[in-house]
Protein backbone atom coordinates (compact mmCIF):
# COMPACT_ATOMS: atom_id res chain seq x y z
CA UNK A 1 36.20 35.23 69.32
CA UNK A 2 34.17 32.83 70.59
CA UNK A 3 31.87 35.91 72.77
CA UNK A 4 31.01 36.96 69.34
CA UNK A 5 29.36 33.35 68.20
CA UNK A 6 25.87 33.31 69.14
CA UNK A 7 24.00 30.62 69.14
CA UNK A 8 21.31 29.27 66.90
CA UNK A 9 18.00 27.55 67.77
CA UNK A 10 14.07 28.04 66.59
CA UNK A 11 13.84 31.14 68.94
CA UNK A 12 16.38 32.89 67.25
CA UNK A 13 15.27 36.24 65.98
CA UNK A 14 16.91 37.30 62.63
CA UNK A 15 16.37 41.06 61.53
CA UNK A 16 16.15 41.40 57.72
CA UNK A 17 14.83 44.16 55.37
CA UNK A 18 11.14 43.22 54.42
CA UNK A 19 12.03 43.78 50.37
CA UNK A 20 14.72 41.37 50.80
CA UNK A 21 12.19 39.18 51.96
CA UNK A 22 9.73 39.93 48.94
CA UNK A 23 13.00 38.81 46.85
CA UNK A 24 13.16 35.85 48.16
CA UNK A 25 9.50 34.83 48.21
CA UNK A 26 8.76 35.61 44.79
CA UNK A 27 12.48 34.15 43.31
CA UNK A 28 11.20 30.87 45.02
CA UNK A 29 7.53 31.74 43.32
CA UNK A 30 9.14 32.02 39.91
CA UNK A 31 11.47 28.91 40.07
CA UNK A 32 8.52 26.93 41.31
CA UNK A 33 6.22 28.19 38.14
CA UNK A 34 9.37 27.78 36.07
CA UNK A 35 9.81 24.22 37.27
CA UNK A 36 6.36 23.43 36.91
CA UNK A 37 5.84 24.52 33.17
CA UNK A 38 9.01 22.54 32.19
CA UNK A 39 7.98 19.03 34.10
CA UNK A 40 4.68 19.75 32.26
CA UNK A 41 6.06 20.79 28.94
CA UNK A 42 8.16 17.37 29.09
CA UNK A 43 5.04 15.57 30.14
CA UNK A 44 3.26 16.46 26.88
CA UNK A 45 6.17 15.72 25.16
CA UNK A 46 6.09 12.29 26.47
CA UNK A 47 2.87 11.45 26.07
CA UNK A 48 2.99 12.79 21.89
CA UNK A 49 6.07 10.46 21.83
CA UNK A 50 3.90 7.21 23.65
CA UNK A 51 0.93 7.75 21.49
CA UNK A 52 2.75 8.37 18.42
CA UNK A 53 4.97 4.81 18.63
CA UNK A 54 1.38 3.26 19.17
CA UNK A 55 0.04 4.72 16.14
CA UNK A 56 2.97 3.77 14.08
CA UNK A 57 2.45 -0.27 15.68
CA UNK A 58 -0.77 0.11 14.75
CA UNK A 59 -0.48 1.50 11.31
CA UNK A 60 2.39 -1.10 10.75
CA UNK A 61 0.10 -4.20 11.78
CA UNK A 62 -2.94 -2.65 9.62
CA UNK A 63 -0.04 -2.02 6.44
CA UNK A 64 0.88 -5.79 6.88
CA UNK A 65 -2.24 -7.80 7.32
CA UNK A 66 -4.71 -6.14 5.46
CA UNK A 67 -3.49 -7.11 1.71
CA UNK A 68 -3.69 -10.58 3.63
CA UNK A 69 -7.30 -9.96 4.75
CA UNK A 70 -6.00 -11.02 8.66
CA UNK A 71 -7.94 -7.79 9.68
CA UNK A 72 -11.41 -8.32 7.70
CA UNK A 73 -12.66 -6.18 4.51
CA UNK A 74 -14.67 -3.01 3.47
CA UNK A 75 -18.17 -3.61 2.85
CA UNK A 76 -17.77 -3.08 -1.12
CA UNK A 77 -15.10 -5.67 -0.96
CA UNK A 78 -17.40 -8.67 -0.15
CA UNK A 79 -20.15 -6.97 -2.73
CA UNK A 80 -17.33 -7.37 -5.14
CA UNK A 81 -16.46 -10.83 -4.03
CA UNK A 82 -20.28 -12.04 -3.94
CA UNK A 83 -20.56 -10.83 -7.74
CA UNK A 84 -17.21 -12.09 -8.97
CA UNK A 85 -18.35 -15.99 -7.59
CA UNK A 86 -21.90 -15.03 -8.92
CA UNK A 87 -20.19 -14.35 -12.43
CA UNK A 88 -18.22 -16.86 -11.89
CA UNK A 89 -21.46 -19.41 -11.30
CA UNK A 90 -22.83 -17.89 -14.48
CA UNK A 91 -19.96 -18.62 -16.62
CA UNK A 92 -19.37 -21.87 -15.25
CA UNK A 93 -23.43 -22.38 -16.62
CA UNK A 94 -22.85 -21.49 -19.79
CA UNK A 95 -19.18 -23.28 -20.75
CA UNK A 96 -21.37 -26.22 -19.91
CA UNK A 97 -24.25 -25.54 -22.33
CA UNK A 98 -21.79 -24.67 -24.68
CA UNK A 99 -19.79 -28.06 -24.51
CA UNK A 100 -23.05 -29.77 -24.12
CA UNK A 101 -24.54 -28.05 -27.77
CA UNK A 102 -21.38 -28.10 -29.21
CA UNK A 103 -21.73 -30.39 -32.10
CA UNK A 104 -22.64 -27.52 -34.41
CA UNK A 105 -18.92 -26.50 -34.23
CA UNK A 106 -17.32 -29.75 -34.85
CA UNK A 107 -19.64 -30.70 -37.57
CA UNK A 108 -18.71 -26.95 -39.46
CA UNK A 109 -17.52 -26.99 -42.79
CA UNK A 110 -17.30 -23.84 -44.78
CA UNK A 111 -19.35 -23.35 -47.75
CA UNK A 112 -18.37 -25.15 -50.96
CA UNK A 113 -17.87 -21.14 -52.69
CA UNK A 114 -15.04 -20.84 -49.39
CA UNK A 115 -13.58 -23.99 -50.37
CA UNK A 116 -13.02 -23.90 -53.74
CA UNK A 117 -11.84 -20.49 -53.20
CA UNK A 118 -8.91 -21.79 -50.83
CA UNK A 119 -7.89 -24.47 -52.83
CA UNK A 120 -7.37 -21.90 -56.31
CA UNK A 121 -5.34 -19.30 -53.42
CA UNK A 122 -2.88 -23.03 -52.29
CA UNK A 123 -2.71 -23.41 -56.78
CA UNK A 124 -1.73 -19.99 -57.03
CA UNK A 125 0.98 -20.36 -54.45
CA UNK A 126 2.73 -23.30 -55.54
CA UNK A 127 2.77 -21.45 -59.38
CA UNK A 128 4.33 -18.47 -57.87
CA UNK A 129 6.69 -20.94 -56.24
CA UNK A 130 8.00 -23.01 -59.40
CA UNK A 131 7.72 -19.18 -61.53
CA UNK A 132 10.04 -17.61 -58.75
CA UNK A 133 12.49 -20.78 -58.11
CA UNK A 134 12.35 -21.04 -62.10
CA UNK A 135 13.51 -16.95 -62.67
CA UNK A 136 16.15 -17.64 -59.97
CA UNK A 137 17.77 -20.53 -61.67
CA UNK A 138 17.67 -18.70 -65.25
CA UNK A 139 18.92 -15.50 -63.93
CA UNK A 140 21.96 -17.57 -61.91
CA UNK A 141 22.96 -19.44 -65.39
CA UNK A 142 23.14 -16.20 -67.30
CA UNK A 143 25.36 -14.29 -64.66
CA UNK A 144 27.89 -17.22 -64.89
């Protein structure tokens, strides 16, 4: 048995059919392009995965400090800000005036026609009073 073992080395000639050979050559073609899409298919996936956790850091920074204004303002927020203290400058102005020529409205009395008027209303009231305690006491003496 051991005649039949031959021995191996670089020299050795081995006789194979040549589509045998094809086989081979193009199965090791195919699991090379098969390899290669699916290290590059998991690649791109990845990559997605990498940029998308950056974009949801970023979006979560930008949700949290801009209500705070820790990441500046829109153009048309400061023009709203500049008129709001310019308002507020103008207002300021004029509850000054106001409490400077103010006198008018601590000196007002209504006319003497509004007064009289008031005080015949206050009469009235206190008659409809006495008339309506009055009926009250009459009607509880005759139910008794």
């Amino acid at each position: 048995m051991s005649d039949n073992i031959q021995k191996m080395s670089d020299d050795t000639h081995v006789a194979m059919p040549i589509r045998n050979i094809i086989s081979i050559v193009a199965g090791v073609a195919v699991a090379t392009w098969a390899y290669s899409g699916v290290i590059e298919r998991l690649n791109r996936l990845e990559t997605t995965a990498a940029i998308t956790a950056t974009e949801i850091d970023s979006n979560s920074e930008f949700r949290i400090k801009w209500p705070r204004g820790e990441m500046g303002s829109l153009p048309a927020d400061s023009r709203q800000d500049m008129l709001i203290e310019s308002m507020q400058r103008e207002l300021e102005a004029m509850m000054e005036e106001i409490e400077e020529n103010d006198s008018w409205i601590d000196d007002f009395k209504p006319p003497e026609d509004v007064q009289n008027a008031v005080s015949d209303v206050r009469e009235l009231q206190i008659r409809l009073r006495l008339i309506g305690s009055t009926t009250r006491r009459r009607q509880r003496y005759y139910q008794t």
